[in-house]
N, C-alpha and C. Protein backbone atom coordinates (compact mmCIF):
# COMPACT_ATOMS: atom_id res chain seq x y z
N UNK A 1 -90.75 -8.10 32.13
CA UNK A 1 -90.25 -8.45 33.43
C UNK A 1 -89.15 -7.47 33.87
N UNK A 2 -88.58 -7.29 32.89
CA UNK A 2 -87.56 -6.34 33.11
C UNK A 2 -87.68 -4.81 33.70
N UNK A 3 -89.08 -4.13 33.16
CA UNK A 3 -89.59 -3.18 33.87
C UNK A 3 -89.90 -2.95 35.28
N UNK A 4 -90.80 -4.66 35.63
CA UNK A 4 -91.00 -4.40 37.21
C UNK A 4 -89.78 -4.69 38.11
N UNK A 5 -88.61 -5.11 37.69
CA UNK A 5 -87.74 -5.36 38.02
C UNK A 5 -86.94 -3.81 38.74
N UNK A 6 -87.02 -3.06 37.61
CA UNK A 6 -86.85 -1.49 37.28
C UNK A 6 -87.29 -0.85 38.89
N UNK A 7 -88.45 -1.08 38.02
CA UNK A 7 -89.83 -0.40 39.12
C UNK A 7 -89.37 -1.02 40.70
N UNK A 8 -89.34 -1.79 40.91
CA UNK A 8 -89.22 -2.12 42.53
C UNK A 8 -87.59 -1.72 43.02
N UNK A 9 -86.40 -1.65 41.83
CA UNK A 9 -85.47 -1.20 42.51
C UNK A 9 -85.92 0.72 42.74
N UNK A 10 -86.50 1.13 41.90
CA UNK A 10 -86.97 2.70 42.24
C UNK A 10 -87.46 3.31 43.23
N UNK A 11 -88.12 2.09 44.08
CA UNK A 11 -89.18 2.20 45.10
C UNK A 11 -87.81 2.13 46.25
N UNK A 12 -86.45 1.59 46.36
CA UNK A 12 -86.28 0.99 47.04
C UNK A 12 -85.22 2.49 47.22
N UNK A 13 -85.18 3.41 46.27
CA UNK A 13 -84.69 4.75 46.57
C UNK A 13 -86.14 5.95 46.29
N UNK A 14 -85.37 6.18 47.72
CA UNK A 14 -86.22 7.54 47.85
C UNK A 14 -86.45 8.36 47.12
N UNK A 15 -85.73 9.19 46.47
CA UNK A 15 -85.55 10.25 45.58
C UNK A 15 -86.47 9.65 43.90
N UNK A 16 -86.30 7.97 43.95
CA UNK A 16 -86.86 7.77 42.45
C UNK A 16 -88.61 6.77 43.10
N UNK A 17 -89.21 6.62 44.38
CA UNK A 17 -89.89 5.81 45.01
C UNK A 17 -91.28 6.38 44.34
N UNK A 18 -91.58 8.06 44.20
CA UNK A 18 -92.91 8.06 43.68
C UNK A 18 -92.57 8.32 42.33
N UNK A 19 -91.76 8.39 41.69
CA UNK A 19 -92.03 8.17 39.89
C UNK A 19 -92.15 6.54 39.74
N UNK A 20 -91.40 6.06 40.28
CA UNK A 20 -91.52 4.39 40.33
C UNK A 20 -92.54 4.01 40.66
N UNK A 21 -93.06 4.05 41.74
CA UNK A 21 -94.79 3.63 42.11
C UNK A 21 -95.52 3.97 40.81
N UNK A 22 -95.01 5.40 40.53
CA UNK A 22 -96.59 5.67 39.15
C UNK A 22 -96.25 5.05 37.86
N UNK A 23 -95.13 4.71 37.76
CA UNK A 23 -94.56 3.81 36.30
C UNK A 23 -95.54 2.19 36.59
N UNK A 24 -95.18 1.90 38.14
CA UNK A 24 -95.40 0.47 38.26
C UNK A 24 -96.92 0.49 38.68
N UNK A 25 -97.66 1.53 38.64
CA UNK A 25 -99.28 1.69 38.69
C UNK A 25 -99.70 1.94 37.08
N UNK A 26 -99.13 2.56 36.24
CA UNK A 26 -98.90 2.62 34.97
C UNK A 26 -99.56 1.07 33.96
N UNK A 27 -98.21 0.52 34.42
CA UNK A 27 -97.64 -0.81 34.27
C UNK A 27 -98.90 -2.12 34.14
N UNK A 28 -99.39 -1.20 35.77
CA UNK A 28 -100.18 -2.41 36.37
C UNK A 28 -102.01 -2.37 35.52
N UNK A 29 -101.76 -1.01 35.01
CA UNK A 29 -103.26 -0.84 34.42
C UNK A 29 -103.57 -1.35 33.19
N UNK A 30 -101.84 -1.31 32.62
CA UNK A 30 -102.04 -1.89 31.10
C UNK A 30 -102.14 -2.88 31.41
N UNK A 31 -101.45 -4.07 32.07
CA UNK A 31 -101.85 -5.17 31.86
C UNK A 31 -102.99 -5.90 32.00
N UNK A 32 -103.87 -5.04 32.73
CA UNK A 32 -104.35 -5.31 33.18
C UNK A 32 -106.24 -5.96 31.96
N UNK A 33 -106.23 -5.43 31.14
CA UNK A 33 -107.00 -5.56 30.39
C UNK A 33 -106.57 -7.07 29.82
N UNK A 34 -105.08 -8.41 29.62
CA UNK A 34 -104.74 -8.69 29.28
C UNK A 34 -105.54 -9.69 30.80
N UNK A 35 -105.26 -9.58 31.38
CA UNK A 35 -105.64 -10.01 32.55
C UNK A 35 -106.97 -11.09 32.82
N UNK A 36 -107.97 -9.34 32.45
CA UNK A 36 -109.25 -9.70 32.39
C UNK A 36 -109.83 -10.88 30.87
N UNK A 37 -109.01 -10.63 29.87
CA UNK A 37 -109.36 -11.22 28.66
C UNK A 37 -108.74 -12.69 29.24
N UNK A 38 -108.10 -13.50 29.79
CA UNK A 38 -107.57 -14.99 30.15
C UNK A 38 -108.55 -15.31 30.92
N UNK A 39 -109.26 -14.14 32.21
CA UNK A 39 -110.31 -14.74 32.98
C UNK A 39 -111.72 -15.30 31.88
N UNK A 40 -111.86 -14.36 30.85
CA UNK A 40 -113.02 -14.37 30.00
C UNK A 40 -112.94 -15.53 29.05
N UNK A 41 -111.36 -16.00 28.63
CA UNK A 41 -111.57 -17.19 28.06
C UNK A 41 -110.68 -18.34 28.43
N UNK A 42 -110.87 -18.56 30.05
CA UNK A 42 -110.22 -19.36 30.62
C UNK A 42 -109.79 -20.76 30.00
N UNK A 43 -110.66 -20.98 28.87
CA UNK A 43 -110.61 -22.30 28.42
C UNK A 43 -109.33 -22.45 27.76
N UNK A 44 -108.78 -21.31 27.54
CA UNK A 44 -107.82 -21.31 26.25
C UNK A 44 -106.34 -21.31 26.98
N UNK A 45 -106.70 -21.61 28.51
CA UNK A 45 -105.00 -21.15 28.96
C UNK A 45 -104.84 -22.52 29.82
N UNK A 46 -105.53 -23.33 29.87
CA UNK A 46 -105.83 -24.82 30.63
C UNK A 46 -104.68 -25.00 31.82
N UNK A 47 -103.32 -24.41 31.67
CA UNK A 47 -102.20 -24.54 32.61
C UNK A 47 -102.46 -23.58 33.45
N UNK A 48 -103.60 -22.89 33.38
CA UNK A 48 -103.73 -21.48 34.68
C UNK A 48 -105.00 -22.17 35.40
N UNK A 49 -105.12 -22.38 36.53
CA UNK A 49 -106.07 -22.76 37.49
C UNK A 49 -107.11 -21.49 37.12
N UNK A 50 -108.67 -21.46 37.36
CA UNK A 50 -109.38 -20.42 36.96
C UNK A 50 -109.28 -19.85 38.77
N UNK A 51 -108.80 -20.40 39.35
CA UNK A 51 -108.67 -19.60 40.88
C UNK A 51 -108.33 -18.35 40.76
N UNK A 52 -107.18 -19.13 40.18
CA UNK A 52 -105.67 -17.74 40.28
C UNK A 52 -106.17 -16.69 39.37
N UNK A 53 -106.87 -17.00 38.29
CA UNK A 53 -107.17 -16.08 36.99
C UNK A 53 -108.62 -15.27 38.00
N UNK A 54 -109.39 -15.44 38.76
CA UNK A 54 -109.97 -15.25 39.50
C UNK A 54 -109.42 -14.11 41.14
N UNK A 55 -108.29 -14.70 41.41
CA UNK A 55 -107.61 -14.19 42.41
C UNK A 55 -106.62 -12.91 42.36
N UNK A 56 -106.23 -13.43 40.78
CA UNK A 56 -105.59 -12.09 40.03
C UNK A 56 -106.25 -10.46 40.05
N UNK A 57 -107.57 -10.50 40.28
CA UNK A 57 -107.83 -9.07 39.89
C UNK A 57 -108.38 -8.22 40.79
N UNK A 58 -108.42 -8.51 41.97
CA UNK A 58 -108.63 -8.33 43.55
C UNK A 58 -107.16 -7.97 43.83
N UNK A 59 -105.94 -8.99 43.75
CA UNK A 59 -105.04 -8.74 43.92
C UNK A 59 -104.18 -7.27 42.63
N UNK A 60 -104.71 -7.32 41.91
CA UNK A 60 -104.23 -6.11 41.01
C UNK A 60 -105.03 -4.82 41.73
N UNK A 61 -106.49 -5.15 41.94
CA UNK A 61 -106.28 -3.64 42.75
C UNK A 61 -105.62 -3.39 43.84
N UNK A 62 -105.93 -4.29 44.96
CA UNK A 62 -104.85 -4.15 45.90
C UNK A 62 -103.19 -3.58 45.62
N UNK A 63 -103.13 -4.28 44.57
CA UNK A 63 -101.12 -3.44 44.22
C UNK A 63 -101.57 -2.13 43.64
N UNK A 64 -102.66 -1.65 43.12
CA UNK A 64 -102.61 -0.45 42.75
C UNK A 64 -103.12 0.84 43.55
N UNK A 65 -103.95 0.35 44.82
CA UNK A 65 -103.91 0.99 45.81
C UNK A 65 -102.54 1.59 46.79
N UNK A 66 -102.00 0.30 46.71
CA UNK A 66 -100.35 0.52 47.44
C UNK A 66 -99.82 0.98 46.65
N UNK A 67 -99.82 1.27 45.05
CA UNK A 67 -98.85 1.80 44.50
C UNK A 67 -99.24 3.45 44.33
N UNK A 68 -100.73 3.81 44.49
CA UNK A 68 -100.67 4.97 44.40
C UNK A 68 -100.35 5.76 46.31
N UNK A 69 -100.84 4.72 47.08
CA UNK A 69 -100.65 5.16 48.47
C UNK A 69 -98.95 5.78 48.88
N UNK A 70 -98.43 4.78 48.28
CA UNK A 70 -96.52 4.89 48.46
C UNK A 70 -95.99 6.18 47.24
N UNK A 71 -97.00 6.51 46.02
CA UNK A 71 -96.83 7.21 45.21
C UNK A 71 -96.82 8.99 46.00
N UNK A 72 -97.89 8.93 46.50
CA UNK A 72 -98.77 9.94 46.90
C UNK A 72 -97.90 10.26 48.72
N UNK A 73 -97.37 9.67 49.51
CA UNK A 73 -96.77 9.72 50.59
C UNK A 73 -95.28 9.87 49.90
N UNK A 74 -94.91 9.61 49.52
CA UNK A 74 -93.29 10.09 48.71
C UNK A 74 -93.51 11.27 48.32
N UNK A 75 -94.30 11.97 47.79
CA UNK A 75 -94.33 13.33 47.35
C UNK A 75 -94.56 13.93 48.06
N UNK A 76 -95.77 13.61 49.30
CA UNK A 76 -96.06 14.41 50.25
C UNK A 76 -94.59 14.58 51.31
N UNK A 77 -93.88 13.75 51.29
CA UNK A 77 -92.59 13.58 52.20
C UNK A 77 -91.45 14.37 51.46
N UNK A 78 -91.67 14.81 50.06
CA UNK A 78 -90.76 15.40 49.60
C UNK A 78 -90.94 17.03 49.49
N UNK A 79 -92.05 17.14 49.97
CA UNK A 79 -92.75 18.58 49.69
C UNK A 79 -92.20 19.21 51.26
N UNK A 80 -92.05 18.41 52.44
CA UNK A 80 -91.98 18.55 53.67
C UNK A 80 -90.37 19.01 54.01
């Protein structure tokens, strides 16, 4: 928790906004396998609605689109 914590104050300065995006796209890929394994054995987490475990990985690409979009426009803005 402490990382994305990290990560979103980075974003919130310019100078650290595209190393931060690619830490917190980083971030978002590892977990992401952790992700998919709770959807696969939903049975075993009974306090997670299978919605959300469902809703989760639509929404992970979506943050990783924005995180490489804000990644990739910070550099291009720094090159300028």
């Amino acid at each position: 928790m402490r990382s994305e914590l990290l990560g979103a104050a980075g974003l919130a300065i310019r100078s650290n906004r595209s190393p931060a995006a690619w830490s917190l796209f980083a971030l978002t890929v590892a977990v992401t396998p952790a992700n998919v394994h709770m959807l696969q054995h939903a049975s075993d987490f009974p306090s997670v609605p299978v919605w959300l475990l469902v809703a989760r990985l639509p929404l992970q690409a979506a943050l990783l689109a924005l995180l490489a979009w804000v990644a990739m426009r910070s550099l291009n803005r720094n090159r300028n």
